[in-house]
PDB file of N, CA and C in Angstrom:
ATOM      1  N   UNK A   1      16.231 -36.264 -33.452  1.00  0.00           N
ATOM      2  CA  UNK A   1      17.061 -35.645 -32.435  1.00  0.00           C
ATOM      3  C   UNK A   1      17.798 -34.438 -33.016  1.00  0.00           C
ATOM      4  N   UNK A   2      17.777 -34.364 -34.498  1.00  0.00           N
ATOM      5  CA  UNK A   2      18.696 -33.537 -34.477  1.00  0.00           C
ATOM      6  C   UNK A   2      18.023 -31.938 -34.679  1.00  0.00           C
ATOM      7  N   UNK A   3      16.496 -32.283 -35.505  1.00  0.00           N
ATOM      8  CA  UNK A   3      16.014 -30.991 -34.979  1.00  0.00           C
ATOM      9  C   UNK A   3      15.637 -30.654 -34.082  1.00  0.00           C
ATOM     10  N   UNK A   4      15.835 -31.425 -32.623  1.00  0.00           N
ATOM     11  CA  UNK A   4      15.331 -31.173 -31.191  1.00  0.00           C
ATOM     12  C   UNK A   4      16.781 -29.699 -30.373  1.00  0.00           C
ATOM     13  N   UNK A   5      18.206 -30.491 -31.473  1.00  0.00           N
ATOM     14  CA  UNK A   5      19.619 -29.947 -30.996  1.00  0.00           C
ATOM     15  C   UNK A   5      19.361 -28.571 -32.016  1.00  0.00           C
ATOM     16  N   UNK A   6      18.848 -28.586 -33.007  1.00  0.00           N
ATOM     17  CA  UNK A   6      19.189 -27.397 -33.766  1.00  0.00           C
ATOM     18  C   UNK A   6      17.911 -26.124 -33.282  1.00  0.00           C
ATOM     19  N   UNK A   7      16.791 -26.674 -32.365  1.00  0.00           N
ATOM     20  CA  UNK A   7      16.055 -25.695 -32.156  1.00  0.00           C
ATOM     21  C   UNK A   7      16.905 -25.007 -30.813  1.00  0.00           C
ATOM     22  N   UNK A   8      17.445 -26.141 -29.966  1.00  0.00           N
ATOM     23  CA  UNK A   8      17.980 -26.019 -28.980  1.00  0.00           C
ATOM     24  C   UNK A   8      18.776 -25.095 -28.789  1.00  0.00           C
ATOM     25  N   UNK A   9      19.816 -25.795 -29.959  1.00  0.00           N
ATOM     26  CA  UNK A   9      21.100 -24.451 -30.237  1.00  0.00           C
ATOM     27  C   UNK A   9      20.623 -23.012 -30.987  1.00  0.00           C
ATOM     28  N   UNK A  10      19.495 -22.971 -31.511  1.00  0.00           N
ATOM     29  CA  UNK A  10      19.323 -21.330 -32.413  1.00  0.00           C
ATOM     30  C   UNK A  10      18.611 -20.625 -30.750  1.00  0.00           C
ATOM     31  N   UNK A  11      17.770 -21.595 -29.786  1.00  0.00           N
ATOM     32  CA  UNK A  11      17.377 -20.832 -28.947  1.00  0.00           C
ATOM     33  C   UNK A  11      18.748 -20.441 -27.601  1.00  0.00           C
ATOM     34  N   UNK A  12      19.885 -21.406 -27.593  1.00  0.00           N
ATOM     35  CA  UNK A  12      20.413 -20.498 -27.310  1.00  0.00           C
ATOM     36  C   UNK A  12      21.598 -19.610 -27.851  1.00  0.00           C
ATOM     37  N   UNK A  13      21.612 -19.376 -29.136  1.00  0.00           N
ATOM     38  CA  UNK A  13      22.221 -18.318 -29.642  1.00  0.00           C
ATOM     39  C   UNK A  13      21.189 -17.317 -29.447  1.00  0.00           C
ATOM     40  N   UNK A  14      20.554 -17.158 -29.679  1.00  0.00           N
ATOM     41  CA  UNK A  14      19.698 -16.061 -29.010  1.00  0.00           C
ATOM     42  C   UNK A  14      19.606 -15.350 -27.837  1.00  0.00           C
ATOM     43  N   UNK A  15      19.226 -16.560 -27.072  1.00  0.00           N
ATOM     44  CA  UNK A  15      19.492 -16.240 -25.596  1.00  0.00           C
ATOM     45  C   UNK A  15      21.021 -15.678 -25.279  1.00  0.00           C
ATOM     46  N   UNK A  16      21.801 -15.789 -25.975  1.00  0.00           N
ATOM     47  CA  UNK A  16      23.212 -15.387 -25.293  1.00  0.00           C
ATOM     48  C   UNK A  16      23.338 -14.165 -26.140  1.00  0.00           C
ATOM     49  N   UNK A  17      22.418 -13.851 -27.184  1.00  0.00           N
ATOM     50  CA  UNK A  17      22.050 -12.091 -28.093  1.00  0.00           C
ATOM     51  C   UNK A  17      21.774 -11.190 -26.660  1.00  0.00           C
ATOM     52  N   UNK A  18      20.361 -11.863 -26.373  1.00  0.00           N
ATOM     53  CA  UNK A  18      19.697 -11.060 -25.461  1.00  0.00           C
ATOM     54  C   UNK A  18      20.481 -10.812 -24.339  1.00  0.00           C
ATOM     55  N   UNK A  19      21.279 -11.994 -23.464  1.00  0.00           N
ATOM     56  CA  UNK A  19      22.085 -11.550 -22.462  1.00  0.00           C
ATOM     57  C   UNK A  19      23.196 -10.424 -22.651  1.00  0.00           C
ATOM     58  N   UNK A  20      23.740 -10.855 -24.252  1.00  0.00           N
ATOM     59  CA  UNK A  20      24.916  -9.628 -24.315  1.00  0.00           C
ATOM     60  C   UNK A  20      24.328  -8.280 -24.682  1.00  0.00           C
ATOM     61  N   UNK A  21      23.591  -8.175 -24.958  1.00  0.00           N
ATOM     62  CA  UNK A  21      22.467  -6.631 -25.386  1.00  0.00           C
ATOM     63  C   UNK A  21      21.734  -6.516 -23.914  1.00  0.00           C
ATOM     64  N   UNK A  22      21.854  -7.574 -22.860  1.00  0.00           N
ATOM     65  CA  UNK A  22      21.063  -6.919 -21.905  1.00  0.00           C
ATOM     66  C   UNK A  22      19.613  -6.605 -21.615  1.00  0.00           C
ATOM     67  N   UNK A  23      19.203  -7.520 -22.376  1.00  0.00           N
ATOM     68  CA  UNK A  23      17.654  -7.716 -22.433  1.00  0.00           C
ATOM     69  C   UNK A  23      17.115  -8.732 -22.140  1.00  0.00           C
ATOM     70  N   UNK A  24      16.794  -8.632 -21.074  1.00  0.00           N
ATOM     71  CA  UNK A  24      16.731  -9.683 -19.749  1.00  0.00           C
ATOM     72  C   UNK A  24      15.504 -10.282 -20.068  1.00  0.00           C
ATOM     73  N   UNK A  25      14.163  -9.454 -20.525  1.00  0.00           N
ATOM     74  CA  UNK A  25      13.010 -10.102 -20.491  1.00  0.00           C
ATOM     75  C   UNK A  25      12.912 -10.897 -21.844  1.00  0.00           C
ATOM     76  N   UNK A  26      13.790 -10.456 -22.721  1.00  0.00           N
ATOM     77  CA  UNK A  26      13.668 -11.673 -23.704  1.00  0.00           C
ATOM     78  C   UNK A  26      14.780 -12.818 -23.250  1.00  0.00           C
ATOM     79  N   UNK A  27      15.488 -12.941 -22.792  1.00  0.00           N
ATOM     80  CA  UNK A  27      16.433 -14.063 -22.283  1.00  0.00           C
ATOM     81  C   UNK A  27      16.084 -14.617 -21.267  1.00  0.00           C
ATOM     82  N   UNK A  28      15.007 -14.200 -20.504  1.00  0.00           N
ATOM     83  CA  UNK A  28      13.653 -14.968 -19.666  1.00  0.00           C
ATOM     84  C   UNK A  28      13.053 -15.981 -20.610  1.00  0.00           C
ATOM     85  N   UNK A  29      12.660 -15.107 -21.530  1.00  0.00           N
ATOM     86  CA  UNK A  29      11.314 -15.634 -22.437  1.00  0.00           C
ATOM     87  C   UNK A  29      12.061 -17.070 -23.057  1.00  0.00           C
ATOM     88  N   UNK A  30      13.166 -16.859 -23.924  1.00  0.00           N
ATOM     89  CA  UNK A  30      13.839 -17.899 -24.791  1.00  0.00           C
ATOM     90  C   UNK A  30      14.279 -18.806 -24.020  1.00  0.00           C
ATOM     91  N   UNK A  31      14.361 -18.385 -22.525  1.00  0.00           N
ATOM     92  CA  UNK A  31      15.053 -19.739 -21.404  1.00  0.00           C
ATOM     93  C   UNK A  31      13.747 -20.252 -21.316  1.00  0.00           C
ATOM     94  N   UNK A  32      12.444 -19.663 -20.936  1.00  0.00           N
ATOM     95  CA  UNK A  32      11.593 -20.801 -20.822  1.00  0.00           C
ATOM     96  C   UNK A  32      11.266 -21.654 -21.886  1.00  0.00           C
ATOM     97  N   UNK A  33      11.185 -21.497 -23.346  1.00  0.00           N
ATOM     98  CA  UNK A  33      11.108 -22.043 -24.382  1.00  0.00           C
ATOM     99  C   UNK A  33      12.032 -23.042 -24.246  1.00  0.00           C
ATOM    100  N   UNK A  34      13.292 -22.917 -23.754  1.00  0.00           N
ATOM    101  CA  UNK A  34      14.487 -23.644 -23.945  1.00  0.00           C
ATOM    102  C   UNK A  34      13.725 -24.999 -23.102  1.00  0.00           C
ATOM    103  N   UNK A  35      13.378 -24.431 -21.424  1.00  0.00           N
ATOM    104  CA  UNK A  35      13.116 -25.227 -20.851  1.00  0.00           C
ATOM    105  C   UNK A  35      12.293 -26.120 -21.023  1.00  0.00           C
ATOM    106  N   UNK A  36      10.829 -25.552 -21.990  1.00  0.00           N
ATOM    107  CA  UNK A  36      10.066 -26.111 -22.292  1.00  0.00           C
ATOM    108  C   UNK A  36      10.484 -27.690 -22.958  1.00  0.00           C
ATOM    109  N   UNK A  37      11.335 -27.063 -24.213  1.00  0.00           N
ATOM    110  CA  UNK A  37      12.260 -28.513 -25.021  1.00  0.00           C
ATOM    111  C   UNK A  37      12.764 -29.680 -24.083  1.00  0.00           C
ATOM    112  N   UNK A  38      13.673 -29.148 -22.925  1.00  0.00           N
ATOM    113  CA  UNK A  38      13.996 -30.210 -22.152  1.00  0.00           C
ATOM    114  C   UNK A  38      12.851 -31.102 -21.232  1.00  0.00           C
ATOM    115  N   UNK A  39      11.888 -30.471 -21.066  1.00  0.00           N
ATOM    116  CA  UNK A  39      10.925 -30.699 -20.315  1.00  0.00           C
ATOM    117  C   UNK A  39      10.115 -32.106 -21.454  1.00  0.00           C
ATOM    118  N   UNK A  40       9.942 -31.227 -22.845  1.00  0.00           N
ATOM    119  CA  UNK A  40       9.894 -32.529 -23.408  1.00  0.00           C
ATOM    120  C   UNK A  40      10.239 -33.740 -23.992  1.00  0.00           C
ATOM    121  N   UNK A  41      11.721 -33.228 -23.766  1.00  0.00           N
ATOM    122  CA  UNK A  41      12.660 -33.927 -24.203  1.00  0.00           C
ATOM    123  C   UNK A  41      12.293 -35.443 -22.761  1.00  0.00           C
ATOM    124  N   UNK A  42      12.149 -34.964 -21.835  1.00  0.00           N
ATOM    125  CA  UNK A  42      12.242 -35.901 -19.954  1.00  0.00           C
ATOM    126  C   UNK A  42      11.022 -37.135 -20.647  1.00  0.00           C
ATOM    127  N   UNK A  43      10.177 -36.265 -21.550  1.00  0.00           N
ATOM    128  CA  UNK A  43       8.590 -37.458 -21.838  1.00  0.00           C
ATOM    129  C   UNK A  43       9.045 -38.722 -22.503  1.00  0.00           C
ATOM    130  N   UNK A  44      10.545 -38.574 -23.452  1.00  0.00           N
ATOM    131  CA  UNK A  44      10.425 -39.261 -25.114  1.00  0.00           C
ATOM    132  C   UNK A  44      11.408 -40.053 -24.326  1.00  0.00           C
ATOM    133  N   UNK A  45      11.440 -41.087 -25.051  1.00  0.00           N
ATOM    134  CA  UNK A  45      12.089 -42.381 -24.858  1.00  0.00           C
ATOM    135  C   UNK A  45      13.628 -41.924 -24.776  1.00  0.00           C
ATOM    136  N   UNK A  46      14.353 -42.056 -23.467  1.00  0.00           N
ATOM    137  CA  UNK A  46      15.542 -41.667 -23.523  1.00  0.00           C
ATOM    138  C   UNK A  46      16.843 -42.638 -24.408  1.00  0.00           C
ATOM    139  N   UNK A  47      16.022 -43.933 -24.991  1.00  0.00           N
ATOM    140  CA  UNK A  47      17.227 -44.569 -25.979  1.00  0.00           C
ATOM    141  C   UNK A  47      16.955 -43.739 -26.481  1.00  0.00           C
ATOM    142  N   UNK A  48      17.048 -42.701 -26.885  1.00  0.00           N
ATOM    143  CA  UNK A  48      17.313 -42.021 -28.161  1.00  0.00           C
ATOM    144  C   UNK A  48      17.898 -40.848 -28.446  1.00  0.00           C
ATOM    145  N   UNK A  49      18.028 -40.498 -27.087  1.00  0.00           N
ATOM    146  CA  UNK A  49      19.098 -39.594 -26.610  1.00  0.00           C
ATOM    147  C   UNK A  49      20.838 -40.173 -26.399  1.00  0.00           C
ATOM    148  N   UNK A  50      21.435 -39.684 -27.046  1.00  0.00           N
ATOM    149  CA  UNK A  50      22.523 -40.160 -26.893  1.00  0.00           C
ATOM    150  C   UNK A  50      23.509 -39.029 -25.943  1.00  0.00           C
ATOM    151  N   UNK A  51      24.715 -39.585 -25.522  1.00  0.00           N
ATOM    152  CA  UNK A  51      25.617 -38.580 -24.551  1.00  0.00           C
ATOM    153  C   UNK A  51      25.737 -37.671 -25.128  1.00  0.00           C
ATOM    154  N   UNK A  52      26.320 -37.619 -26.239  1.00  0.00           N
ATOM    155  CA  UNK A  52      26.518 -36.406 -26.785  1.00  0.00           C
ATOM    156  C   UNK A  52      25.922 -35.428 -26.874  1.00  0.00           C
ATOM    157  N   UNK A  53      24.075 -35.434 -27.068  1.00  0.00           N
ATOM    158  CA  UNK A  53      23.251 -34.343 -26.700  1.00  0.00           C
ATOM    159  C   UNK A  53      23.441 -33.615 -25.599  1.00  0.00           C
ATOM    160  N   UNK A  54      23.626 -34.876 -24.224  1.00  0.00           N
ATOM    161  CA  UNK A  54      23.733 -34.193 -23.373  1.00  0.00           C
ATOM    162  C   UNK A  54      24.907 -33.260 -23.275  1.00  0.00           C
ATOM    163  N   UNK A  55      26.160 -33.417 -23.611  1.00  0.00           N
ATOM    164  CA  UNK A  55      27.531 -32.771 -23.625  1.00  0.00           C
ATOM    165  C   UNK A  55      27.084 -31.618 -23.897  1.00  0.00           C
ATOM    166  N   UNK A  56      26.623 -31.769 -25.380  1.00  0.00           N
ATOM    167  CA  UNK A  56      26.480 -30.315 -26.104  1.00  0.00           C
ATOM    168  C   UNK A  56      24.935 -29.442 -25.351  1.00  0.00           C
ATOM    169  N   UNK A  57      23.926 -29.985 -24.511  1.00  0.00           N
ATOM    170  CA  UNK A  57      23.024 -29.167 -23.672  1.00  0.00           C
ATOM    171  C   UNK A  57      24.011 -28.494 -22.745  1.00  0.00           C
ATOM    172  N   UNK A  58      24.942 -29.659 -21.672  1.00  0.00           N
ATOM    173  CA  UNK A  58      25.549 -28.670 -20.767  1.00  0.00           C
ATOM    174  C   UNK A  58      26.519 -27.927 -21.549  1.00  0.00           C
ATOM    175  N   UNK A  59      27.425 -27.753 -22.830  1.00  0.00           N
ATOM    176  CA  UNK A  59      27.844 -26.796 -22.948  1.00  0.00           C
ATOM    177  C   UNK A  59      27.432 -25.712 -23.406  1.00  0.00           C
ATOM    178  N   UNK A  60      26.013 -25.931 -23.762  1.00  0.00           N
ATOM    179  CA  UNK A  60      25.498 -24.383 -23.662  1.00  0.00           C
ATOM    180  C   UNK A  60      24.670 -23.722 -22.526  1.00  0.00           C
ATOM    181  N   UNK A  61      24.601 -24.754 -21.382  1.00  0.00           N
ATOM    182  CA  UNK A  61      24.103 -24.083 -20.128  1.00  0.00           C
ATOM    183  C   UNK A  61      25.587 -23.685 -19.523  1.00  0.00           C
ATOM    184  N   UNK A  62      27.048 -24.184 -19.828  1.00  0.00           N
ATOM    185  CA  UNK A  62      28.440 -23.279 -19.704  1.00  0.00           C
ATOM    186  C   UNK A  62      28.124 -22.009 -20.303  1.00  0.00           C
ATOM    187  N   UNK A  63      28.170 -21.868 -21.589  1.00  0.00           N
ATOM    188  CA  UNK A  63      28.294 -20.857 -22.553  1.00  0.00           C
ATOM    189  C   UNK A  63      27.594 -19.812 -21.523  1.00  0.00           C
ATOM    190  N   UNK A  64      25.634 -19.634 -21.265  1.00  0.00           N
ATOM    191  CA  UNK A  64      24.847 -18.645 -20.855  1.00  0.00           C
ATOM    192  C   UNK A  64      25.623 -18.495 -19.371  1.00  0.00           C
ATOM    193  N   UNK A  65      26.186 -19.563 -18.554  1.00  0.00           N
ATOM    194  CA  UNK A  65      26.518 -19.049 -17.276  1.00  0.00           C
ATOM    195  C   UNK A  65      27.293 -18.383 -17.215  1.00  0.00           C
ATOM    196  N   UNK A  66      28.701 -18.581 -18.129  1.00  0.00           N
ATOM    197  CA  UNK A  66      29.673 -17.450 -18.361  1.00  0.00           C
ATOM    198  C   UNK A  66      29.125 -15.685 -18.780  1.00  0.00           C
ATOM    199  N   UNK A  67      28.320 -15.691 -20.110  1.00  0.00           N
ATOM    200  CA  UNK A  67      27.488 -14.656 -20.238  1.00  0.00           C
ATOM    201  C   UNK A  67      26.919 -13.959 -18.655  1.00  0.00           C
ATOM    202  N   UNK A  68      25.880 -14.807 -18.022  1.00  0.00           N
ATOM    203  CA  UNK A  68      25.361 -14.162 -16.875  1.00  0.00           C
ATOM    204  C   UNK A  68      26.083 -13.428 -15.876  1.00  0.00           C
ATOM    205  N   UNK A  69      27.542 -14.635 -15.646  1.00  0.00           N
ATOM    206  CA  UNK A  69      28.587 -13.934 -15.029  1.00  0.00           C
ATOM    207  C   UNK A  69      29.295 -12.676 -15.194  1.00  0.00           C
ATOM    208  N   UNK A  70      29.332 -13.011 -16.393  1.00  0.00           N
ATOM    209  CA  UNK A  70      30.265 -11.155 -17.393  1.00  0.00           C
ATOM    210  C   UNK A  70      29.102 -10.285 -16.493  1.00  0.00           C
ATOM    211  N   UNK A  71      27.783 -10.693 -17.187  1.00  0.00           N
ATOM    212  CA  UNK A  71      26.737  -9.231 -16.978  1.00  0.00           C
ATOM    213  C   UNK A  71      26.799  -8.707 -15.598  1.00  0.00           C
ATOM    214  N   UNK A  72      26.936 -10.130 -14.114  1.00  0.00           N
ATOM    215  CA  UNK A  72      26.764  -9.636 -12.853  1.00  0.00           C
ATOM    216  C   UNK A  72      27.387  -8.766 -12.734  1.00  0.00           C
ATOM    217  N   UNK A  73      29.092  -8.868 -13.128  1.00  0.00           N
ATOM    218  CA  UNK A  73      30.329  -8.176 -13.161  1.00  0.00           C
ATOM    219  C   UNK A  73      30.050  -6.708 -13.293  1.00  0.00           C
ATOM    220  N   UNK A  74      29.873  -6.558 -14.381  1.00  0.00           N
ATOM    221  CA  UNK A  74      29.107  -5.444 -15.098  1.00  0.00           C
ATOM    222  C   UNK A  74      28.238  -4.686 -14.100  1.00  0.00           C
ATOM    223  N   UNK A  75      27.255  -5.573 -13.578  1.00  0.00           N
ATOM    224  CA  UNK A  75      26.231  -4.765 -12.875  1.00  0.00           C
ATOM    225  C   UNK A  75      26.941  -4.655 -11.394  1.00  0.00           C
ATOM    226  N   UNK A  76      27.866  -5.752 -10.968  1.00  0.00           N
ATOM    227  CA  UNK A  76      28.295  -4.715  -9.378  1.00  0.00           C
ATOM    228  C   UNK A  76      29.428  -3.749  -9.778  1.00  0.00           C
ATOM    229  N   UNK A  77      29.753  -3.678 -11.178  1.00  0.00           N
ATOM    230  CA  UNK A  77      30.772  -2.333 -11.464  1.00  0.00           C
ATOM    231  C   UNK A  77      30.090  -1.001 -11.551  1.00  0.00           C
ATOM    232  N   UNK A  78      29.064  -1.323 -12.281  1.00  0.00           N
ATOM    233  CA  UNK A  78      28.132  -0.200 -12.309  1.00  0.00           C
ATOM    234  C   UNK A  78      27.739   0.236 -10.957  1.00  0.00           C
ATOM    235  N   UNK A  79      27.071  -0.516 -10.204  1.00  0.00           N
ATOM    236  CA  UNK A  79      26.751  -0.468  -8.894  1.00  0.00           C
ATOM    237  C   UNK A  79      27.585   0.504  -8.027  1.00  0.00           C
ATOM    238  N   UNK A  80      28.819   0.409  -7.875  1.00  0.00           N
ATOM    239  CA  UNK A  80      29.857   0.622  -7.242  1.00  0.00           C
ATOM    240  C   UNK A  80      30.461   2.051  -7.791  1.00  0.00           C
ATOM    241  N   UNK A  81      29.637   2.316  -8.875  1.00  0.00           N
ATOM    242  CA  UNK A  81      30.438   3.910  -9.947  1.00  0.00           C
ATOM    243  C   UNK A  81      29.215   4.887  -9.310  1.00  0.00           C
ATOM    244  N   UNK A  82      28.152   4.306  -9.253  1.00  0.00           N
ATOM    245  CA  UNK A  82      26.917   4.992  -9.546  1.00  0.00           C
ATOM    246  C   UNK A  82      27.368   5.197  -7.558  1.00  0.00           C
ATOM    247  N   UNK A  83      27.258   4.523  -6.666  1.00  0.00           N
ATOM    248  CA  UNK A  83      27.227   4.708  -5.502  1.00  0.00           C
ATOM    249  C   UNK A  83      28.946   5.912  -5.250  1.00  0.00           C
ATOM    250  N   UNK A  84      29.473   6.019  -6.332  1.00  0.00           N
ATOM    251  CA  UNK A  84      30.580   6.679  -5.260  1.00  0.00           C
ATOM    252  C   UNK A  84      30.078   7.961  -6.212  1.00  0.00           C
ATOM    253  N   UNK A  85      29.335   7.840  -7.076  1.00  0.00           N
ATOM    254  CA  UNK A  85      29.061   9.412  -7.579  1.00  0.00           C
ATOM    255  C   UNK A  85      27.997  10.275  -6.820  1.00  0.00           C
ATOM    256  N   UNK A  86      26.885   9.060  -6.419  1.00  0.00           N
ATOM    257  CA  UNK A  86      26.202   9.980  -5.506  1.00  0.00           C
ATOM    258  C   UNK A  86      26.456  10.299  -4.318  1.00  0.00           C
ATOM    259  N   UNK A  87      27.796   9.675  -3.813  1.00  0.00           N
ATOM    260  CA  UNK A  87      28.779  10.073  -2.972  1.00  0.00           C
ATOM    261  C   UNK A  87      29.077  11.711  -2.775  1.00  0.00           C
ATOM    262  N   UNK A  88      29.603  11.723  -4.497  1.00  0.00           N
ATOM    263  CA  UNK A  88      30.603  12.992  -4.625  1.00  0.00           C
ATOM    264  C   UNK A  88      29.211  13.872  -4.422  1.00  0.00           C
ATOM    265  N   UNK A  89      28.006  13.557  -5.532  1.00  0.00           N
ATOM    266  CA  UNK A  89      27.124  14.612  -5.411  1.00  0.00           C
ATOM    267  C   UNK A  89      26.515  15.224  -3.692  1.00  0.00           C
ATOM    268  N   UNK A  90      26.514  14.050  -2.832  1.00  0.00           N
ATOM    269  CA  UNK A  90      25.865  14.471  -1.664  1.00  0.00           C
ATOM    270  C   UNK A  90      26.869  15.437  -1.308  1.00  0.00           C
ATOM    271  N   UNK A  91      28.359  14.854  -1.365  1.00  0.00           N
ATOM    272  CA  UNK A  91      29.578  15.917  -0.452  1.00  0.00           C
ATOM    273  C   UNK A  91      29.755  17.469  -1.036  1.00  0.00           C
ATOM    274  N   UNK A  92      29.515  17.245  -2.365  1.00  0.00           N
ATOM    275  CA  UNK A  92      29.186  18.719  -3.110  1.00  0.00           C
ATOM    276  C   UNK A  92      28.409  19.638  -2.555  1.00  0.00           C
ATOM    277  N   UNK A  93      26.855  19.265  -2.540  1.00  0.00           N
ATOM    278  CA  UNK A  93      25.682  20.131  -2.256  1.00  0.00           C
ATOM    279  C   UNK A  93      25.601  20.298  -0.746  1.00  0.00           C
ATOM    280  N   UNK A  94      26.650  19.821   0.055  1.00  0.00           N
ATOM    281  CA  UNK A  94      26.497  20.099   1.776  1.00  0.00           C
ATOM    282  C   UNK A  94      27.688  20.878   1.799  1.00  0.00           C
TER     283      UNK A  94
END
């Protein structure tokens, strides 16, 4: 179990690289890997999973949701700069 938690946890330190750098198609890629683990984790005899794995899985599906959240932020701020500039540009050129 415990190299099941330590692949777990390096894939998502990674994944939360790629989200804060903004590189979406690798933080695709490392979530499906991630998923893959849990997926095989569902096959193996669950005595052997103890709570605590689970604690520490959902606190790193906390950790990436916070990340995702920052980035949305980010992207309806951007959103919202970029729309009042092509604002100014349309009111300029008329």
């Amino acid at each position: 179990m415990a190299e099941i938690r330590e692949q777990f946890s390096s894939l998502n330190g990674h994944i939360a690289t790629a989200i804060t750098n903004k590189d979406f198609n690798r933080a695709v890629t490392l979530d499906q890997a991630r998923q893959d683990i849990l997926k095989d984790l569902c096959l193996m005899d669950m005595s052997g999973i103890d709570e605590s794995f689970f604690a520490f899985i959902e606190q790193c599906a906390k950790e990436n949701a916070e990340l995702i959240e920052t980035i949305e932020k980010e992207m309806e701020h951007l959103t919202f700069h970029q729309s009042r500039t092509r604002k100014a540009q349309v009111a300029y050129t008329n």
